[in-house]
C-alpha atoms as a PDB file:
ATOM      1  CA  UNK A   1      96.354 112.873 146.874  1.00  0.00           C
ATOM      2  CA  UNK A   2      95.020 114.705 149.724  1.00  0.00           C
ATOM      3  CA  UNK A   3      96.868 118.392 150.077  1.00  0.00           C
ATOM      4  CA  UNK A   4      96.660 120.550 153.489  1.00  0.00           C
ATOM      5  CA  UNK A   5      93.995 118.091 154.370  1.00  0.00           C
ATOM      6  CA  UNK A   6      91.536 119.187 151.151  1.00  0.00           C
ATOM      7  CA  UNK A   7      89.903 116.244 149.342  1.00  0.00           C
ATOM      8  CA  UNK A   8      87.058 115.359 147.156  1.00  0.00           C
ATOM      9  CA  UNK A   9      83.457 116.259 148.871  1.00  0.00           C
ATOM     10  CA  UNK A  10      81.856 113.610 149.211  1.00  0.00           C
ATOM     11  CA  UNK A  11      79.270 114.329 146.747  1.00  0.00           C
ATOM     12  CA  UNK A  12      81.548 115.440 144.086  1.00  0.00           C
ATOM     13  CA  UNK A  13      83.446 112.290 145.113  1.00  0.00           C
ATOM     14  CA  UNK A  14      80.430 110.013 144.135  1.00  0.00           C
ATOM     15  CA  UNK A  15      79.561 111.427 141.071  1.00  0.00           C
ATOM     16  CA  UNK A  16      83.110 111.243 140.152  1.00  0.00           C
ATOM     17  CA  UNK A  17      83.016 107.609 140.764  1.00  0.00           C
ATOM     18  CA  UNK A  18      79.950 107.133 138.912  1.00  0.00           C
ATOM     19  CA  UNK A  19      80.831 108.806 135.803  1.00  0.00           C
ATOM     20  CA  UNK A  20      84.058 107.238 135.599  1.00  0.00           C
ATOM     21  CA  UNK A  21      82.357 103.776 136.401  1.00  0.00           C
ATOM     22  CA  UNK A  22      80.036 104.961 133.212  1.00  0.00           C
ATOM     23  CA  UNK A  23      83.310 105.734 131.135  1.00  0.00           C
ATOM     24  CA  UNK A  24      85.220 103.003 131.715  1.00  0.00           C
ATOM     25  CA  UNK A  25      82.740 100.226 132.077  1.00  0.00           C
ATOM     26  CA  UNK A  26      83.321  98.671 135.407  1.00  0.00           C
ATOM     27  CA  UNK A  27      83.523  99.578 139.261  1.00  0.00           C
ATOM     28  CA  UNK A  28      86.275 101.886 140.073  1.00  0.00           C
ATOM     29  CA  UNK A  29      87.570 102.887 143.360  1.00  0.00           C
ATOM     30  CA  UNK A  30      89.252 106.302 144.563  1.00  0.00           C
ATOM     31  CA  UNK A  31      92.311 106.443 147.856  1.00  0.00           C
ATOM     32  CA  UNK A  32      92.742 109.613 149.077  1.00  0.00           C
ATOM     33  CA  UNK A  33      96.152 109.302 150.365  1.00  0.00           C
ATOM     34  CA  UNK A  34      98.057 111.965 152.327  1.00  0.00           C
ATOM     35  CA  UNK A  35     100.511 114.289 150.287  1.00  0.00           C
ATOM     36  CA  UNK A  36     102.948 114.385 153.297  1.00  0.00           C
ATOM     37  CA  UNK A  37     102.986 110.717 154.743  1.00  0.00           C
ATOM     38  CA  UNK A  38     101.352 108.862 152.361  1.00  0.00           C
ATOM     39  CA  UNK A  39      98.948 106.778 154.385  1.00  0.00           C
ATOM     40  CA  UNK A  40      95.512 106.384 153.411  1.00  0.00           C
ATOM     41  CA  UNK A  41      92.817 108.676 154.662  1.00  0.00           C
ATOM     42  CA  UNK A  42      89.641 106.917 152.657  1.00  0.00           C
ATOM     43  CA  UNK A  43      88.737 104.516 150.105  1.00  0.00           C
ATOM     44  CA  UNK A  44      86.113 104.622 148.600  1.00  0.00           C
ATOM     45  CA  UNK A  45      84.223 102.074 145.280  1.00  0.00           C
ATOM     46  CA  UNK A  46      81.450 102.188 142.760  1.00  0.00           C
ATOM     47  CA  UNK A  47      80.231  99.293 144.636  1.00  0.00           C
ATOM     48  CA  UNK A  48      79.857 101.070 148.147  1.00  0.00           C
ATOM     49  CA  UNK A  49      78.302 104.660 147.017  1.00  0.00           C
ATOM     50  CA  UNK A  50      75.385 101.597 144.907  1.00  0.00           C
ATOM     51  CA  UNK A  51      75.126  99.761 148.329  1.00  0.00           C
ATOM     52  CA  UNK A  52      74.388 102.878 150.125  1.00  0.00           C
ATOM     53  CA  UNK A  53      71.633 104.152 148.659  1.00  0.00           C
END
């Protein structure tokens, strides 16, 4: 979750992704969702960071 508006950089975020895509074996994707209302801020996948670059 997403705490007084601090999340994941997105750099961190990616490699995040990517080694847990490495881990686990398949594409993974990460929600930041808001502590206090619980909607969702950004979603992000293993899929999207490849297609990027």
């Amino acid at each position: 979750s997403v705490r007084n508006g601090i999340g994941l950089a997105e750099d961190s975020r990616t490699k995040v992704l990517k080694h847990i895509r490495h881990l686990w074996g398949y594409e993974v994707t990460l929600s930041g969702i808001d502590h206090d209302n619980g909607k969702q801020l950004y979603r992000t996948s293993t899929i999207d960071v490849d297609e990027a670059e």
